[in-house]
N, C-alpha and C. Protein backbone atom coordinates (compact mmCIF):
# COMPACT_ATOMS: atom_id res chain seq x y z
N UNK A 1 -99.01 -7.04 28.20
CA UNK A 1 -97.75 -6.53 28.70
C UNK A 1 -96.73 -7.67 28.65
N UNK A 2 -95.56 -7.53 28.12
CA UNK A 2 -94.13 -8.53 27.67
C UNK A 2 -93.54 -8.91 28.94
N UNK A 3 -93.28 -9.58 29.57
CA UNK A 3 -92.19 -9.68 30.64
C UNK A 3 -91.16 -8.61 30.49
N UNK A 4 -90.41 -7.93 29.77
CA UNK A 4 -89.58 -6.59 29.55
C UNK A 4 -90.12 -5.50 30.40
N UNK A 5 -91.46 -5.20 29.88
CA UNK A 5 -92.32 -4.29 30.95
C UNK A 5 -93.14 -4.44 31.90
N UNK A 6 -92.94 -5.60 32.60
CA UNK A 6 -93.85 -6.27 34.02
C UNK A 6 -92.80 -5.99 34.86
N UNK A 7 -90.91 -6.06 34.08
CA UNK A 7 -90.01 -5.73 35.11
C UNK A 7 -89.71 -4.15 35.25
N UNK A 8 -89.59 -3.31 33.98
CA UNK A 8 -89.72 -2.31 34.08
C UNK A 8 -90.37 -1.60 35.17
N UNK A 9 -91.72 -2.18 34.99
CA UNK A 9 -92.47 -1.10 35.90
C UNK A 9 -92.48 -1.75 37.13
N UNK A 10 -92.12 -2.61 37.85
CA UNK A 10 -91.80 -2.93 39.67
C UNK A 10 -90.25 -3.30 39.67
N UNK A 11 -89.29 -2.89 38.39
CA UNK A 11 -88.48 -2.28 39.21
C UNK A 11 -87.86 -0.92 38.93
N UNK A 12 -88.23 -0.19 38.27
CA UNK A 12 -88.14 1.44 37.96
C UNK A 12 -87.35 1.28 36.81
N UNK A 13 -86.03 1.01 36.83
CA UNK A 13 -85.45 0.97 35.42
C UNK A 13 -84.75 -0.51 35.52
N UNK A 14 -84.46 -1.07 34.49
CA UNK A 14 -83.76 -2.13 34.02
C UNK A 14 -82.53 -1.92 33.28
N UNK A 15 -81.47 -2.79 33.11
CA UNK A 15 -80.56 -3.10 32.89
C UNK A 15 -80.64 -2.92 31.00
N UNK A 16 -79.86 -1.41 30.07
CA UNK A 16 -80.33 -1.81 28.45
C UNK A 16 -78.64 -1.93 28.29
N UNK A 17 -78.69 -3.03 27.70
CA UNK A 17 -77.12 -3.92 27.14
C UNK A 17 -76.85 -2.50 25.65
N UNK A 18 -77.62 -1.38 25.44
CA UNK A 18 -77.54 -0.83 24.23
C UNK A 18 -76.68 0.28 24.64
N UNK A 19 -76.42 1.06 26.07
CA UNK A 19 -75.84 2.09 26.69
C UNK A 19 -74.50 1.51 27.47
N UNK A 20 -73.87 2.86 27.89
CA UNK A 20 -72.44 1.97 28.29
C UNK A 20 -72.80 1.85 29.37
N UNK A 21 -72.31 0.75 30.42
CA UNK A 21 -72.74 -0.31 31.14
C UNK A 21 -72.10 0.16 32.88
N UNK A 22 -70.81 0.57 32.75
CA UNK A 22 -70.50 1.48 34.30
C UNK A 22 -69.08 2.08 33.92
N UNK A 23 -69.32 3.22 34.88
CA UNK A 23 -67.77 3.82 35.13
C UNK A 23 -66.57 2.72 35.24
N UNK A 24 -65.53 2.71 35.11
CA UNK A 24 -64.37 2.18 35.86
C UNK A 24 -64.25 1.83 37.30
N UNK A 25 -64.21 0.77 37.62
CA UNK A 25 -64.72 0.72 39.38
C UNK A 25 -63.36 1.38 39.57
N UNK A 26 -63.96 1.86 41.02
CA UNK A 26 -63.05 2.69 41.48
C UNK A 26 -64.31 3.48 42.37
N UNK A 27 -63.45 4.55 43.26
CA UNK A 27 -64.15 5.88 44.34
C UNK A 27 -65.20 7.22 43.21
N UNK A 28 -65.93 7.00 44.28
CA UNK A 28 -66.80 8.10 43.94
C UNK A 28 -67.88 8.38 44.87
N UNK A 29 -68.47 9.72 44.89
CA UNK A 29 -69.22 10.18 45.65
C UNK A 29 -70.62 10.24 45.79
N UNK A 30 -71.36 9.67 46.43
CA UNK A 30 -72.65 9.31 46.05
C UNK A 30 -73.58 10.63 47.14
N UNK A 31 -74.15 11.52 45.81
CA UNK A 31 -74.93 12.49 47.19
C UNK A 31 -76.42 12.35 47.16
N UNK A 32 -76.68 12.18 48.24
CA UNK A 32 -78.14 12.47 49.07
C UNK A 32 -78.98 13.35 48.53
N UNK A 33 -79.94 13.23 47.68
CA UNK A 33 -80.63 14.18 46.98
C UNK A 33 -82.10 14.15 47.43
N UNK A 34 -82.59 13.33 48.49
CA UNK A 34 -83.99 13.76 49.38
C UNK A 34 -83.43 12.84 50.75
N UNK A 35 -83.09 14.16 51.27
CA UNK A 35 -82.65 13.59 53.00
C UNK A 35 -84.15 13.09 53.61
N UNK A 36 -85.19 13.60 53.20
CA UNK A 36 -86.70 13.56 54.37
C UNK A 36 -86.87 12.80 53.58
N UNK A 37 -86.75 11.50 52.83
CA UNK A 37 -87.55 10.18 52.82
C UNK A 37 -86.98 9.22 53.80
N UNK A 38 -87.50 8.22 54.39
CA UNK A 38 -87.45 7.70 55.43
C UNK A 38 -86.21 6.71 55.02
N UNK A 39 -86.01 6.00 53.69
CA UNK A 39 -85.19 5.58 53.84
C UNK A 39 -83.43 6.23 53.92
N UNK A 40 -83.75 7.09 53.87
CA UNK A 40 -82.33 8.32 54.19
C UNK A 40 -82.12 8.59 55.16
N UNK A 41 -82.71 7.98 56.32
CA UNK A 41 -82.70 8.21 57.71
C UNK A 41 -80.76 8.25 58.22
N UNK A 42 -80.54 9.47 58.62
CA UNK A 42 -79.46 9.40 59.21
C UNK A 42 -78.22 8.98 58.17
N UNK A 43 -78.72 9.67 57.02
CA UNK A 43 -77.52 9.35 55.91
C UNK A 43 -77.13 10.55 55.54
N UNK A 44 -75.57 10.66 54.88
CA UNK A 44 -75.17 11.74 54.69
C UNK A 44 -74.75 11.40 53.09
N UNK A 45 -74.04 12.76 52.09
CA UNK A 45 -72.99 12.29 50.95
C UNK A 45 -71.89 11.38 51.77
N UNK A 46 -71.70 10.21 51.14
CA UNK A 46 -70.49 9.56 51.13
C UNK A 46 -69.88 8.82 50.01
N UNK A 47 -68.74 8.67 50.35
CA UNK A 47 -67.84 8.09 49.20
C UNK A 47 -67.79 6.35 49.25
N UNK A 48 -67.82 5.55 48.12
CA UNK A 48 -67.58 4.81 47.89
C UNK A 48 -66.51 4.20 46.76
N UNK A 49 -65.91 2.86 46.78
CA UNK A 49 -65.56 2.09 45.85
C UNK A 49 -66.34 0.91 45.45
N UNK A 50 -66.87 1.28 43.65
CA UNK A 50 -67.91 0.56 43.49
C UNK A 50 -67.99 0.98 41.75
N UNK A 51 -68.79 0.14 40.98
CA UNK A 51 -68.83 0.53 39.86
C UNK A 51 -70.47 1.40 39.78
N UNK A 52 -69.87 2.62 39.02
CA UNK A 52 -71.22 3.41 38.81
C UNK A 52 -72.03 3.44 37.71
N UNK A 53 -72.63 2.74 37.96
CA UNK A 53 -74.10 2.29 36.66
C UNK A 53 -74.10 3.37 36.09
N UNK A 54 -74.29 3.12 34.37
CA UNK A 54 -74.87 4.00 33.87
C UNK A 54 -76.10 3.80 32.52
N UNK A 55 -76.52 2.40 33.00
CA UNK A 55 -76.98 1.73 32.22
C UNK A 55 -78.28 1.54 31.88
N UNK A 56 -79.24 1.82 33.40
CA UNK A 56 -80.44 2.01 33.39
C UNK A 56 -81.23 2.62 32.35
N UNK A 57 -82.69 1.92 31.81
CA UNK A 57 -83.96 2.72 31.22
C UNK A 57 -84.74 2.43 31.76
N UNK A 58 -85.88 3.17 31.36
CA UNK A 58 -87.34 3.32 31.72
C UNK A 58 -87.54 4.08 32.03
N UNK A 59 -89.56 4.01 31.53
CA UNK A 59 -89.87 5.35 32.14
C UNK A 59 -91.11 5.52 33.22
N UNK A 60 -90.84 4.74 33.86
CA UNK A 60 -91.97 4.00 35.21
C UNK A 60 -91.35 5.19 35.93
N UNK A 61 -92.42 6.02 36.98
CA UNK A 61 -92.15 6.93 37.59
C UNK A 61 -91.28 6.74 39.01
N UNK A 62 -90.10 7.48 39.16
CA UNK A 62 -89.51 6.79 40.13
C UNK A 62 -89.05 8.36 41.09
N UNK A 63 -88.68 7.91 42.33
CA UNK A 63 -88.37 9.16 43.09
C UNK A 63 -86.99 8.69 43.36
N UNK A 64 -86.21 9.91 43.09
CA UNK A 64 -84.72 9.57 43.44
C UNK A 64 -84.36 10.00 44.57
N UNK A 65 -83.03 9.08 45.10
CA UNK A 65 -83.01 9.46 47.11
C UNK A 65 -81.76 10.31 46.58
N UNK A 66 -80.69 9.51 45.77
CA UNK A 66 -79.41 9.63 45.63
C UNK A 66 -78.84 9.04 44.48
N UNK A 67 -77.89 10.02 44.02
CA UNK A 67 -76.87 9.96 42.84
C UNK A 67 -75.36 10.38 42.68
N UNK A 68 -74.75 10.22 41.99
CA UNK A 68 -73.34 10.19 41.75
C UNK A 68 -73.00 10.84 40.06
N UNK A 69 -72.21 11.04 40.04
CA UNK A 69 -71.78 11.66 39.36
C UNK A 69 -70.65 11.38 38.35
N UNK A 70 -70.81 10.68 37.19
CA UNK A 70 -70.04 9.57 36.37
C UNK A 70 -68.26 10.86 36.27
N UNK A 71 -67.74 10.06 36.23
CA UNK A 71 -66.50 10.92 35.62
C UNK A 71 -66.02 10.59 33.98
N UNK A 72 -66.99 9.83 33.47
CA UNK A 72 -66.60 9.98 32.13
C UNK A 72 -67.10 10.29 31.36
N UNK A 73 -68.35 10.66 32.07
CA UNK A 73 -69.36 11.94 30.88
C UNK A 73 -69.70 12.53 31.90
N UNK A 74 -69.44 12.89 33.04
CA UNK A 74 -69.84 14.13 33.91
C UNK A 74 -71.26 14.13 34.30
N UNK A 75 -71.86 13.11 33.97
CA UNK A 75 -73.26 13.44 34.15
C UNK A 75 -73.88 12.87 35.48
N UNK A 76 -75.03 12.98 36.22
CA UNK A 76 -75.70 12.41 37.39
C UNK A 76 -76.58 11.24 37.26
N UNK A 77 -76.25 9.90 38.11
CA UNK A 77 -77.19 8.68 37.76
C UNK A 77 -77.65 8.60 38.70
N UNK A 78 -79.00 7.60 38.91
CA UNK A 78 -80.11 7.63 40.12
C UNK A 78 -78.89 6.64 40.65
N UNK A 79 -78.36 6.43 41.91
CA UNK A 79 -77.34 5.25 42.50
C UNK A 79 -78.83 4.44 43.36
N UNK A 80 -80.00 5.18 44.20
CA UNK A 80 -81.01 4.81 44.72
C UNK A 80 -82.42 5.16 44.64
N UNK A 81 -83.45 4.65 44.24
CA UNK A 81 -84.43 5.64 44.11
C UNK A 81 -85.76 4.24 44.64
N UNK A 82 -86.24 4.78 44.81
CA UNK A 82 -88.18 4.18 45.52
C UNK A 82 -89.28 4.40 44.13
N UNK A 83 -89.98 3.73 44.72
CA UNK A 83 -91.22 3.78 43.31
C UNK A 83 -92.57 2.60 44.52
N UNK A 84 -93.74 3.19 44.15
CA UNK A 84 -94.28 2.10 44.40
C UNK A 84 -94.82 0.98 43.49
N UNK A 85 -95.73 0.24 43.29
CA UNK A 85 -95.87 -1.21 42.82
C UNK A 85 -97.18 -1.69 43.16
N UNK A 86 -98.48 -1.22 42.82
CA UNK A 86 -99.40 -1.78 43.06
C UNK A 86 -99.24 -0.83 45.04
N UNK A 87 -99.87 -2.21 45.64
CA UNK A 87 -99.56 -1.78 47.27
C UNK A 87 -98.06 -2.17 48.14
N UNK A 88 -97.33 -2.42 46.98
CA UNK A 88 -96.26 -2.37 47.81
C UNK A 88 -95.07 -1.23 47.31
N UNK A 89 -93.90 -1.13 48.06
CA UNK A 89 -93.16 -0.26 48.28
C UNK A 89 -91.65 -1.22 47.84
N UNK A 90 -90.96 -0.45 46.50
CA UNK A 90 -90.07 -1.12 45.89
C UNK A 90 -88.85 -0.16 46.22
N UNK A 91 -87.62 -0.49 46.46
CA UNK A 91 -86.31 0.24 46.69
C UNK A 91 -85.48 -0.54 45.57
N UNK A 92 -84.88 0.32 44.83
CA UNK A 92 -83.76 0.27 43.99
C UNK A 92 -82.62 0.59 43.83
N UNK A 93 -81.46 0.02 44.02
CA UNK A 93 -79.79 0.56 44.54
C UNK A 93 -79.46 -0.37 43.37
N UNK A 94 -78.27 0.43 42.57
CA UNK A 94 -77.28 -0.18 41.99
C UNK A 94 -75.72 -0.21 42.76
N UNK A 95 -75.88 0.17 43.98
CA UNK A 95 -74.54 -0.19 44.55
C UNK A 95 -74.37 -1.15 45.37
N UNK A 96 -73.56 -1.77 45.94
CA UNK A 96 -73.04 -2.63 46.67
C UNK A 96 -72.49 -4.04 45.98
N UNK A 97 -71.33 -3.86 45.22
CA UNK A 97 -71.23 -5.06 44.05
C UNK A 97 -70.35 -5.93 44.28
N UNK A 98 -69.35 -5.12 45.69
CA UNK A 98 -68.74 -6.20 46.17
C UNK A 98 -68.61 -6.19 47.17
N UNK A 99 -67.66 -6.76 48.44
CA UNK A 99 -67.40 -6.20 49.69
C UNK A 99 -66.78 -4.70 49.63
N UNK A 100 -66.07 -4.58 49.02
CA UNK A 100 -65.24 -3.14 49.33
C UNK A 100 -66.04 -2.42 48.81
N UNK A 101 -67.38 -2.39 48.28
CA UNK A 101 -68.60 -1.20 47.96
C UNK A 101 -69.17 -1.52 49.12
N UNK A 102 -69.28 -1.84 50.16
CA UNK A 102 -69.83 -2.17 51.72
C UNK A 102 -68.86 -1.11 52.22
N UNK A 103 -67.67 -1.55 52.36
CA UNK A 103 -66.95 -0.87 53.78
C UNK A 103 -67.16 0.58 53.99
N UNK A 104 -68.12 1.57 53.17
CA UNK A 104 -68.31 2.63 53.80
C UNK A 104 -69.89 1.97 54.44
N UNK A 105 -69.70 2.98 55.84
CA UNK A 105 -70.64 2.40 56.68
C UNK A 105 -72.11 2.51 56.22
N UNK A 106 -72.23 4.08 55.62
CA UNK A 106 -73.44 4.06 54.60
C UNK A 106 -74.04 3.58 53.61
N UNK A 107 -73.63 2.82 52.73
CA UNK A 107 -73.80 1.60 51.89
C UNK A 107 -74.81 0.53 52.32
N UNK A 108 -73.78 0.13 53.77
CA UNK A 108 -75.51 -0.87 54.70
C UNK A 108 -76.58 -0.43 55.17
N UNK A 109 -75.95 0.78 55.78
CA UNK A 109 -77.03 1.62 56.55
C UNK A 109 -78.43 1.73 55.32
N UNK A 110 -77.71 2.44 54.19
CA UNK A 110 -78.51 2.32 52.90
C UNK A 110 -79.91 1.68 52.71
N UNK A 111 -79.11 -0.22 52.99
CA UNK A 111 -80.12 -1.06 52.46
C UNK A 111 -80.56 -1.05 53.53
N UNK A 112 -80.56 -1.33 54.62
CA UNK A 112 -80.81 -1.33 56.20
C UNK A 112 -81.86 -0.89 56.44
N UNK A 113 -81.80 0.84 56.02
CA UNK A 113 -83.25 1.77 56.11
C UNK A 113 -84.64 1.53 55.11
N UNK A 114 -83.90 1.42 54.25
CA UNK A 114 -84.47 0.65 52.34
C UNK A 114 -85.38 -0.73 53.02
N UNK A 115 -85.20 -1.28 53.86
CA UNK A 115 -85.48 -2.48 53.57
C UNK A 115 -86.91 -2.37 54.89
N UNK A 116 -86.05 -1.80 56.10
CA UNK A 116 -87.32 -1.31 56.53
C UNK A 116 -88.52 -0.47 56.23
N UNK A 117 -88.11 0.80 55.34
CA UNK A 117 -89.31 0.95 54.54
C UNK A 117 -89.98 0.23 54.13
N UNK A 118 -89.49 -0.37 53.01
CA UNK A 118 -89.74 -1.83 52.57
C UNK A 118 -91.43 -2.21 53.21
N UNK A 119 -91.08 -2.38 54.28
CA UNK A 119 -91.65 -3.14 54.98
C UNK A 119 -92.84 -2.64 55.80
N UNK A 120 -92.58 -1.02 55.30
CA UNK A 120 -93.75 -0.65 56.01
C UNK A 120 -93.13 0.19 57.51
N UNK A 121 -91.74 -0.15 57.71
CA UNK A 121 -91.45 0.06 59.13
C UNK A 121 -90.70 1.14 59.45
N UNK A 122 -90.51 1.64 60.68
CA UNK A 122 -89.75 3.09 60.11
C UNK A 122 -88.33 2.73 60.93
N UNK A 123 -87.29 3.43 59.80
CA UNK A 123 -85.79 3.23 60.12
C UNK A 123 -85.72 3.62 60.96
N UNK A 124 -84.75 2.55 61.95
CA UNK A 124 -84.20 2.83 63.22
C UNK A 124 -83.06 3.60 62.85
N UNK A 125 -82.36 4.17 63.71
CA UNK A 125 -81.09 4.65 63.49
C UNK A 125 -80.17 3.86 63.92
N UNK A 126 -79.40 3.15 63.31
CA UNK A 126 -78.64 1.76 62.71
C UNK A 126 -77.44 2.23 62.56
């Protein structure tokens, strides 16, 4: 196995320089597409300012929490999704790229819950 696919598969998809690379930063709506995983604890659809990946491959099996919705091909990207890794538990977000992709409150909350999974632990409500 190449280093290409040791990252692939613990971290669900990788970064291909061959696809176009993000929306126009700017607002967009990121929706909640499995409220009952733990790291979704107490999250709703919200809006952000942030650039929206559209760049990701692979095909390592991944569960998606939440996605958005590009406005320049209309189509839906994973923005967060989980996978596991052997015995551990991997979380994957392409958002938060600058401060002003923070200031919606869900963004931290996001990694917040993400990270306690993570860990084995169950999200507080934060």
């Amino acid at each position: 196995m190449g280093p290409k696919s040791a990252r692939v598969k613990i971290a669900g998809r990788v970064w291909d320089p061959n696809l176009r690379g993000h929306d126009p930063h700017g607002k967009f709506t990121v929706n909640i597409v499995d409220n009952k995983h733990p790291a979704m604890k107490a999250m709703a659809d919200f809006e952000t300012v942030d650039e929206l990946y559209t760049c990701l491959t692979g095909q390592t099996p991944i569960k998606i929490l939440a996605t958005a919705r590009s406005k320049v091909d209309n189509k839906d990207y994973p923005m967060a999704f989980v996978l596991n890794y052997g015995k551990g538990r991997v979380f994957h977000s392409v958002l938060g790229h600058d401060v002003q992709a923070f200031e919606s409150p869900y963004v931290g909350r996001l990694f917040r819950n993400a990270c306690a999974w993570c860990a084995g632990l169950d999200p507080s409500d934060n």
